[in-house]
C-alpha atoms as a PDB file:
ATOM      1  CA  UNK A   1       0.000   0.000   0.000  1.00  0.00           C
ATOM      2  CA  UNK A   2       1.363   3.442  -0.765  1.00  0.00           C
ATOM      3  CA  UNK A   3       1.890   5.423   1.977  1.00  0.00           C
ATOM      4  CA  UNK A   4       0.361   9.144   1.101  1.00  0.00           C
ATOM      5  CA  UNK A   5       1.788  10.688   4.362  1.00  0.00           C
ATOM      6  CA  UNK A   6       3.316  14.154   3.826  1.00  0.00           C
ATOM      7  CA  UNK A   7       7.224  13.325   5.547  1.00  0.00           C
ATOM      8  CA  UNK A   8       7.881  16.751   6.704  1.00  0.00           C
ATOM      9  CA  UNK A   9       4.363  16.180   8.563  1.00  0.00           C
ATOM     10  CA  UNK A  10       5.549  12.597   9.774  1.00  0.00           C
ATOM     11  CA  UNK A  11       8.709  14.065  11.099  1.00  0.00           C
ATOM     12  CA  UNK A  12       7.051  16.978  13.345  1.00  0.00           C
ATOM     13  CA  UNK A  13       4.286  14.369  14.754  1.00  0.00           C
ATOM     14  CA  UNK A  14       7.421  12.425  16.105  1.00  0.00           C
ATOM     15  CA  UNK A  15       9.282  15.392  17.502  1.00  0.00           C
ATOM     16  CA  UNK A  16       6.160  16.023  19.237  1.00  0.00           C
ATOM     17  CA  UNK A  17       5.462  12.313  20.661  1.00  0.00           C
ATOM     18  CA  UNK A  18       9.288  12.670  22.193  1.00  0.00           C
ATOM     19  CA  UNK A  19       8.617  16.200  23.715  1.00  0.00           C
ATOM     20  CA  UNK A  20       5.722  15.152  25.350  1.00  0.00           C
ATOM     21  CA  UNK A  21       7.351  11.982  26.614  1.00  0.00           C
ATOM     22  CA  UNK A  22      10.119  13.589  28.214  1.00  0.00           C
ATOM     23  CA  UNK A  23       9.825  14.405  31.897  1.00  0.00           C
ATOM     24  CA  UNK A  24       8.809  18.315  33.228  1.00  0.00           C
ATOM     25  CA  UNK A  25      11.624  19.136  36.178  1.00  0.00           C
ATOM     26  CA  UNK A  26       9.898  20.511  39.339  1.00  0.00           C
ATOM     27  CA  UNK A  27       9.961  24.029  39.691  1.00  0.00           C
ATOM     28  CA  UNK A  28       9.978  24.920  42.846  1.00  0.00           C
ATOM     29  CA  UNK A  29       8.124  28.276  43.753  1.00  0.00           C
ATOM     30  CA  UNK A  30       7.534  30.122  47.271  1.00  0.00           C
ATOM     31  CA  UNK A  31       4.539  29.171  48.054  1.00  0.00           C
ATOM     32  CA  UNK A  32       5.326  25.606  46.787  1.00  0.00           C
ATOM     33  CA  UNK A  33       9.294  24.731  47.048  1.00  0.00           C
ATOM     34  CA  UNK A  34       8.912  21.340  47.298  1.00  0.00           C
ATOM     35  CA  UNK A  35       8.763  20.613  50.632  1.00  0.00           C
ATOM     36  CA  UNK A  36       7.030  20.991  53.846  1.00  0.00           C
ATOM     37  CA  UNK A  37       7.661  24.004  56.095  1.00  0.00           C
ATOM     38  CA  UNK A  38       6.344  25.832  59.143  1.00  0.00           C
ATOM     39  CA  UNK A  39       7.753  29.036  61.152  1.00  0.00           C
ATOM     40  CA  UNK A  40       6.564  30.928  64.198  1.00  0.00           C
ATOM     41  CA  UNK A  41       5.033  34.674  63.366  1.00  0.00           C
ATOM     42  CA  UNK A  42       3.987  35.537  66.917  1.00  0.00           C
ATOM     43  CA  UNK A  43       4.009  34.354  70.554  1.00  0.00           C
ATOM     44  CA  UNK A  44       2.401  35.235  73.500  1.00  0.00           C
ATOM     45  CA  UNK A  45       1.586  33.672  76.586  1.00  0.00           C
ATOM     46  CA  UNK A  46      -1.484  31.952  75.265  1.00  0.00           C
ATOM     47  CA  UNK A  47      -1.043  32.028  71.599  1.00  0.00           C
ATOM     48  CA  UNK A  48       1.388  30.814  68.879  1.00  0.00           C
ATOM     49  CA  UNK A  49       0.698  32.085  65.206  1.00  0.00           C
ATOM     50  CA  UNK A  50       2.280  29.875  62.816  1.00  0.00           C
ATOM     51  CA  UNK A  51       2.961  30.308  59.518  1.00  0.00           C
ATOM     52  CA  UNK A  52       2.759  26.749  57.075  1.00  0.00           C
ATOM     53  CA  UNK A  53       3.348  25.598  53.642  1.00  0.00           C
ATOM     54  CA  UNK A  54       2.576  22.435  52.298  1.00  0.00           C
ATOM     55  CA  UNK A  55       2.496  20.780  48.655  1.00  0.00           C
ATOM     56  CA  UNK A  56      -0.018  22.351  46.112  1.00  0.00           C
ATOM     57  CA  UNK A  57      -3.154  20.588  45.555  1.00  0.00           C
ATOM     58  CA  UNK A  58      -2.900  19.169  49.237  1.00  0.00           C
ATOM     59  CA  UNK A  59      -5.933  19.455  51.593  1.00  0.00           C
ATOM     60  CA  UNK A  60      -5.196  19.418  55.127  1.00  0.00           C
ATOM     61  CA  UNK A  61      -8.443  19.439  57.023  1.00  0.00           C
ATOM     62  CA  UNK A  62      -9.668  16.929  54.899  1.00  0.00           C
ATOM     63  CA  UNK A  63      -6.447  14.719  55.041  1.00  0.00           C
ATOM     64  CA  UNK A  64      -6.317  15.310  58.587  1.00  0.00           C
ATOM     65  CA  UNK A  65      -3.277  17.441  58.866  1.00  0.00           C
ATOM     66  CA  UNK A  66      -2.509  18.717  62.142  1.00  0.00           C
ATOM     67  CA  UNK A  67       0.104  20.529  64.326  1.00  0.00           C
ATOM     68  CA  UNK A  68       1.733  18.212  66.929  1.00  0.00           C
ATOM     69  CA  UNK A  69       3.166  20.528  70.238  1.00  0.00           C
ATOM     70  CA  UNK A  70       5.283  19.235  72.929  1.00  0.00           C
ATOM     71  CA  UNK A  71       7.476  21.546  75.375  1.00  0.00           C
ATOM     72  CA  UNK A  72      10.639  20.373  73.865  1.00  0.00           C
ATOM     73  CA  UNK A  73      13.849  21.176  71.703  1.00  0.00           C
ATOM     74  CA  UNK A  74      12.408  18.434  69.301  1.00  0.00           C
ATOM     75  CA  UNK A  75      10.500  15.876  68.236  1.00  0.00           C
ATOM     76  CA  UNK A  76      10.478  13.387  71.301  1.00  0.00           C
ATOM     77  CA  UNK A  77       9.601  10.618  69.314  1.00  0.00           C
ATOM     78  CA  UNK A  78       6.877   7.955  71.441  1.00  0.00           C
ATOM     79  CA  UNK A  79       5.927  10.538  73.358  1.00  0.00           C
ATOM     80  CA  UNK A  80       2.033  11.930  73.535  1.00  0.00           C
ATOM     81  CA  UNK A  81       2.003  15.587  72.082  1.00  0.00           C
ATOM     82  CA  UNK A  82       0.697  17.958  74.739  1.00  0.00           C
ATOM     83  CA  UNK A  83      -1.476  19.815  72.537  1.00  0.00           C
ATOM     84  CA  UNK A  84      -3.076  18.104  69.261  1.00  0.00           C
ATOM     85  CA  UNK A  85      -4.261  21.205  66.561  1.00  0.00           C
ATOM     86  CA  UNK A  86      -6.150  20.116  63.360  1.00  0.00           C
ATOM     87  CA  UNK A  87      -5.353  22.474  60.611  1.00  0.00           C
ATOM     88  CA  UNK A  88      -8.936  24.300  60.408  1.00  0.00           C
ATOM     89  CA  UNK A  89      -8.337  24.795  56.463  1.00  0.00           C
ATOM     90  CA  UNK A  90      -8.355  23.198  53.379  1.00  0.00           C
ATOM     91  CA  UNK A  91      -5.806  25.397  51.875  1.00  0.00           C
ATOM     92  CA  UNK A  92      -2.289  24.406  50.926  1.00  0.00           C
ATOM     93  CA  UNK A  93      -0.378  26.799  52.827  1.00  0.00           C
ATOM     94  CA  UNK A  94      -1.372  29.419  55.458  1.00  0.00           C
ATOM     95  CA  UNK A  95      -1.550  31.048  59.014  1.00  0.00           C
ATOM     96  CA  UNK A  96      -3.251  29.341  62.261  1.00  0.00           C
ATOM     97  CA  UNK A  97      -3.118  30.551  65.790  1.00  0.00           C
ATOM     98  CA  UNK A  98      -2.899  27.677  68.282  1.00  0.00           C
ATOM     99  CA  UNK A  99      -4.032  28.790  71.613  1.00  0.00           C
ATOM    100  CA  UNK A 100      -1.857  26.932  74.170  1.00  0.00           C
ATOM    101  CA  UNK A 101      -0.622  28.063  77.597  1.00  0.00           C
ATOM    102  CA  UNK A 102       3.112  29.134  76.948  1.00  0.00           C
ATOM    103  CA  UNK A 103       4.941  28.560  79.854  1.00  0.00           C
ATOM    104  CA  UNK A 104       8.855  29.494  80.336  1.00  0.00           C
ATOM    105  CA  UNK A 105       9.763  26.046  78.609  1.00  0.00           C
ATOM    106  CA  UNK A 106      10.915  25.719  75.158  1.00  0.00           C
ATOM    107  CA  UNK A 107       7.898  24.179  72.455  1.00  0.00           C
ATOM    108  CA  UNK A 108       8.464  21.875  69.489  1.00  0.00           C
ATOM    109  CA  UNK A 109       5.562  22.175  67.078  1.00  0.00           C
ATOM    110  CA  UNK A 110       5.364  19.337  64.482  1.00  0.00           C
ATOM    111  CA  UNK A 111       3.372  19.605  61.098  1.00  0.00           C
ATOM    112  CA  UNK A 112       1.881  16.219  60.675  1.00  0.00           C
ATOM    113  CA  UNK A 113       0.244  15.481  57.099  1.00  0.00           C
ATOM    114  CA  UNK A 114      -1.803  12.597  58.483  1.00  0.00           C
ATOM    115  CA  UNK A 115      -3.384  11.251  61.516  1.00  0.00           C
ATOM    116  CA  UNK A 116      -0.647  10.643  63.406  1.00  0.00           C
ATOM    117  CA  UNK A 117       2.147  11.471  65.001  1.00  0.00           C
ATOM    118  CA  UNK A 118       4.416   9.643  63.005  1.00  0.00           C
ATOM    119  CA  UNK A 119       3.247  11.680  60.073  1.00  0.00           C
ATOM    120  CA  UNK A 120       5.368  14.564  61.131  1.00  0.00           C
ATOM    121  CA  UNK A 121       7.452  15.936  57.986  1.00  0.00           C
ATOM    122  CA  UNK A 122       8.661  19.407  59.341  1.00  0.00           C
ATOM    123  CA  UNK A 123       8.771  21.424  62.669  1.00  0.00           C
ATOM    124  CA  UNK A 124       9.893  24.381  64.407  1.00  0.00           C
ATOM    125  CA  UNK A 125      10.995  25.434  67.796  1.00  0.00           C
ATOM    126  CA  UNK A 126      10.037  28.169  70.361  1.00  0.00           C
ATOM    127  CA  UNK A 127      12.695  28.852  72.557  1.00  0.00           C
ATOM    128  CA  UNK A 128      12.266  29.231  76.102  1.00  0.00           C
ATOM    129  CA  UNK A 129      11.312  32.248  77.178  1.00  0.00           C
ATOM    130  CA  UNK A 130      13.707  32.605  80.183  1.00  0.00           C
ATOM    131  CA  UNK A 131      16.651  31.973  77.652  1.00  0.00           C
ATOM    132  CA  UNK A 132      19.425  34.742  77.222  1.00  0.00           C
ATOM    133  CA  UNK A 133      20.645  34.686  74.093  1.00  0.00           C
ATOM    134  CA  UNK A 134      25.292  34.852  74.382  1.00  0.00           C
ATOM    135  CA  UNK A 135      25.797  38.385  73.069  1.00  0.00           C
ATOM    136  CA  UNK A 136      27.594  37.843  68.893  1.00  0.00           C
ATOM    137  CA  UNK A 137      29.792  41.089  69.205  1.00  0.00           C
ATOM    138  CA  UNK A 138      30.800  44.384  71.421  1.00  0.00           C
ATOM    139  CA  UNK A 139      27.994  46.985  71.966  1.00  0.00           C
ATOM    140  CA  UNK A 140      27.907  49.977  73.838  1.00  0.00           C
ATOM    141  CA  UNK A 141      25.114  52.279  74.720  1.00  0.00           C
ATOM    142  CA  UNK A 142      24.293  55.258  76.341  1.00  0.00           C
ATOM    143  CA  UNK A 143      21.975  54.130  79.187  1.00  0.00           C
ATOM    144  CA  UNK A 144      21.645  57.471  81.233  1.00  0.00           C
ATOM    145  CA  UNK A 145      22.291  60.999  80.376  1.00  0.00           C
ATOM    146  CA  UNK A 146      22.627  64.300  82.183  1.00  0.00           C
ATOM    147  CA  UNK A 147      25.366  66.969  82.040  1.00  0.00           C
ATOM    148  CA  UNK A 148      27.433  65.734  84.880  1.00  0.00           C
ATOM    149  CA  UNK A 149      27.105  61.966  84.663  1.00  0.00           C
ATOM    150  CA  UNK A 150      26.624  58.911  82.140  1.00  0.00           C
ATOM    151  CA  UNK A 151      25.604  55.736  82.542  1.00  0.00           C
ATOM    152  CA  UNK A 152      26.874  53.430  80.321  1.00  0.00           C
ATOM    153  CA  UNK A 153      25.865  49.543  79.628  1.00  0.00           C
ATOM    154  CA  UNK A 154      27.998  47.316  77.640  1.00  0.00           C
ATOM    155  CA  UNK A 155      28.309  43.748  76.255  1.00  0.00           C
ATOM    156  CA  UNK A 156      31.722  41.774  75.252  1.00  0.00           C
ATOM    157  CA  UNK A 157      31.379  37.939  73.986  1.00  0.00           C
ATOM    158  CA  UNK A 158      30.220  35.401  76.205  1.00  0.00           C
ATOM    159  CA  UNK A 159      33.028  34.795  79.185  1.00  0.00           C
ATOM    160  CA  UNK A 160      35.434  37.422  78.379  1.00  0.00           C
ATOM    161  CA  UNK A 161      37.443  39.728  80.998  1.00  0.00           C
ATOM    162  CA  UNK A 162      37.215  43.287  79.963  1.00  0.00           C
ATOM    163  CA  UNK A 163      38.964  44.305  82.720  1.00  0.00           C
ATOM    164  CA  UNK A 164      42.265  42.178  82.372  1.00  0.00           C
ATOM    165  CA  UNK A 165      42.517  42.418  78.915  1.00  0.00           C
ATOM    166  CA  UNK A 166      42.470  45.876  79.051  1.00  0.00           C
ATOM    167  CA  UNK A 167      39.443  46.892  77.587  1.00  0.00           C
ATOM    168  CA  UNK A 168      38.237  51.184  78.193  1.00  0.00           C
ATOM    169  CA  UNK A 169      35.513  53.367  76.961  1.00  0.00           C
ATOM    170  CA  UNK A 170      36.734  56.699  75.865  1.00  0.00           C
ATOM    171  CA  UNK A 171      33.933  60.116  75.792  1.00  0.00           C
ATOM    172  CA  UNK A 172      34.778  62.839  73.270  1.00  0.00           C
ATOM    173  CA  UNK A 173      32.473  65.625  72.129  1.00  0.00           C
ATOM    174  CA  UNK A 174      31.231  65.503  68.588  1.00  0.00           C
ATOM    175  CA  UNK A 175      31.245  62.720  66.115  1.00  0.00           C
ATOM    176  CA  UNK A 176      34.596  61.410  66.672  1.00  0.00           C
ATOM    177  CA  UNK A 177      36.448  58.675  65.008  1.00  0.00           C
ATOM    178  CA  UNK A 178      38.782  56.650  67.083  1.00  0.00           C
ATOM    179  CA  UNK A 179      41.111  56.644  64.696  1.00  0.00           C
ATOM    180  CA  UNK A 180      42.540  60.149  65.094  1.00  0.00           C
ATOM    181  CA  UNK A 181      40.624  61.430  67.840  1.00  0.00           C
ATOM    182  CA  UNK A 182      42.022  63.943  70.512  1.00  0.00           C
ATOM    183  CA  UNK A 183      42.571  63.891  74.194  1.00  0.00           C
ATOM    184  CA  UNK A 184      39.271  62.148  75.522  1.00  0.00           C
ATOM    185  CA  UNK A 185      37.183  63.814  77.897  1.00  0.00           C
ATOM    186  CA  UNK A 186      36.701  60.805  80.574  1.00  0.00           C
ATOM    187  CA  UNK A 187      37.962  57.335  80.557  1.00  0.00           C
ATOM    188  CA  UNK A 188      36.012  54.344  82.120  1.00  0.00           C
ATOM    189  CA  UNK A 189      37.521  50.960  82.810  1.00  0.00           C
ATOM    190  CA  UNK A 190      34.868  47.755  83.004  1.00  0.00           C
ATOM    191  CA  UNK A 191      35.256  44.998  85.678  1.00  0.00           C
ATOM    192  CA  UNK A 192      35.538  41.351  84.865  1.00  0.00           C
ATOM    193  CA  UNK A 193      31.833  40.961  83.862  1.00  0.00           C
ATOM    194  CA  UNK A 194      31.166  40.456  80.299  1.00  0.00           C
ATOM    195  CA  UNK A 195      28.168  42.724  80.284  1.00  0.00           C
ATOM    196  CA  UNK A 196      27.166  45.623  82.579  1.00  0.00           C
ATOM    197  CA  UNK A 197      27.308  49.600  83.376  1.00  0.00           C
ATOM    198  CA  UNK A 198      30.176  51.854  83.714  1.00  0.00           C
ATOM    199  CA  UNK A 199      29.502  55.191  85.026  1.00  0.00           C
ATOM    200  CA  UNK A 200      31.287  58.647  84.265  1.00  0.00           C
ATOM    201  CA  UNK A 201      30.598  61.025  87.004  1.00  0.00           C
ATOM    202  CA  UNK A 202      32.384  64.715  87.875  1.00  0.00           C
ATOM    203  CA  UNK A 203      31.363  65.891  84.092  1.00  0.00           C
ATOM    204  CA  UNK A 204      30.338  68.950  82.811  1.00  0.00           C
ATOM    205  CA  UNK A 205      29.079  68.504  79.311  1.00  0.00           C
ATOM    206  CA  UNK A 206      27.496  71.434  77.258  1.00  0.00           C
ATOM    207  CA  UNK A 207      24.147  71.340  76.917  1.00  0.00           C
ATOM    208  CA  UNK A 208      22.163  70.303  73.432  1.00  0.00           C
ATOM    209  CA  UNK A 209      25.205  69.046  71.949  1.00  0.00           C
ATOM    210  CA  UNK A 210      26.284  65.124  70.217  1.00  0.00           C
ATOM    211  CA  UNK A 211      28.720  63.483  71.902  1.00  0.00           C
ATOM    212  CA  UNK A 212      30.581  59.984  71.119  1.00  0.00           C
ATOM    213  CA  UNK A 213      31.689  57.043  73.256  1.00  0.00           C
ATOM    214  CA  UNK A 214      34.411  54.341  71.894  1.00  0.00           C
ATOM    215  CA  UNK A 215      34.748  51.264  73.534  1.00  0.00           C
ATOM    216  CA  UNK A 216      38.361  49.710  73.028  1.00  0.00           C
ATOM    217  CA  UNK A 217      40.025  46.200  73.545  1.00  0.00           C
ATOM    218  CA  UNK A 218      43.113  47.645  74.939  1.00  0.00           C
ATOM    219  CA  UNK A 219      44.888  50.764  74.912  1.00  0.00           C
ATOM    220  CA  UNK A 220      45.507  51.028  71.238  1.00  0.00           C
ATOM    221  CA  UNK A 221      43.233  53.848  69.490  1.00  0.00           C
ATOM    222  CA  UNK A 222      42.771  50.650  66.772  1.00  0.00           C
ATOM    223  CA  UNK A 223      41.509  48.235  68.706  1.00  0.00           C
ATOM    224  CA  UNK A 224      38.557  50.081  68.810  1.00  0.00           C
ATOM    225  CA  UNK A 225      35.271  47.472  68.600  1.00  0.00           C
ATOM    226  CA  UNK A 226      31.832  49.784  69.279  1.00  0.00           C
ATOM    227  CA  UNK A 227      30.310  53.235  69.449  1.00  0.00           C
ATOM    228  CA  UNK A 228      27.888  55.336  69.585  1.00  0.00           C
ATOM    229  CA  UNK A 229      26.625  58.802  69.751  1.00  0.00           C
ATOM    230  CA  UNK A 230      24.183  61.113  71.965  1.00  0.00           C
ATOM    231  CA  UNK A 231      22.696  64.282  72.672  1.00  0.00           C
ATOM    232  CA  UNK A 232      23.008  65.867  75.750  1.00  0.00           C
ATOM    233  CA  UNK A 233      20.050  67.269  77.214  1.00  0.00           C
ATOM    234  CA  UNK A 234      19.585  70.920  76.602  1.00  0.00           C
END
């Protein structure tokens, strides 16, 4: 039989055929990257906002999604959560408040896509609330201000010695630069607590007018780690 087909035609049905057989990559987008995920938006004392995302077309009333709590740094694993939350939607990804009673311990909340605990794909953590966070680098700050005194409150890194390393806090007037400053006004030495107040006292200061305070590592002019600046009360 003779075969009336037009070849060019033939030959673009075939391309075809192989495009469509060839596999689409994922593409990952914000509101769907993939994967599970869940973050904390707001705490209180008896409320945690959370923020979730799950896969597109998913339906998590209906598939009985819910958010597993327990007060700890993770997923303890065989143990009863102490708060079970259905997700009260049907959409993919969104916010929920769970009303719990926060206390000072730290809460794991689990996203579970199923009935059960087990079903847990992602979670998050609330840290305790009576944790203090180690300080990541020198600050210094103006805490009190009058034209005779200064208070002044300071953190180094977790565990160091201010003191015997010799570490000072220089006052000038005007935005200095500790690089080629003049004569400071005051000098203030800390102790050998990481964190805490130094006070300046015996000042006189103009009124209405910026001043800056330097906070060095020893008594090299470039050592200098933090500042700030004020105004004087006028």
């Amino acid at each position: 039989m003779e075969n009336n087909r037009d070849p060019k035609r033939w030959v673009k049905e075939l391309r075809g055929r192989r495009s469509a057989a060839r596999p689409v990559p994922s593409q990952a987008t914000e509101r769907d990257p993939g994967h599970c995920s869940i973050r904390i938006t707001h705490s209180d004392g008896k409320n945690i906002e959370v923020e979730y995302v799950t896969l597109l077309a998913n339906r998590p009333r209906s598939y009985e999604n819910f958010f597993a709590i327990w007060e700890s740094f993770v997923v303890p694993w065989g143990v009863k959560p102490e708060y079970r939350k259905p997700v009260e939607s049907d959409v993919s990804a969104g916010t929920q408040n769970l009303k719990i009673n926060v206390t000072l311990e730290p809460y794991t909340i689990a996203y579970c896509t199923g009935p059960e605990v087990t079903d847990a794909c992602t979670y998050v953590t609330l840290p305790p609330a009576r944790a203090v966070t180690a300080p990541s680098s020198v600050t210094i700050a103006a805490d009190e201000i009058s034209l005779q005194k200064l208070v002044i409150g300071y953190r180094t890194l977790y565990g160091y010695l201010p003191r015997r390393y010799g570490n000072w806090v220089g006052l000038w007037r005007g935005l200095a630069s500790p690089y080629n400053a003049p004569k400071p006004l005051a000098r203030a030495k800390p102790g050998n607590a990481s964190e805490g107040n130094l006070v300046m006292d015996g000042l006189s200061l103009d009124p209405d007018s910026v001043h800056t305070l330097i906070y060095f590592m020893e008594k090299s002019r470039t050592s200098a780690a933090a500042m700030c600046t004020f105004r004087t009360p006028g």
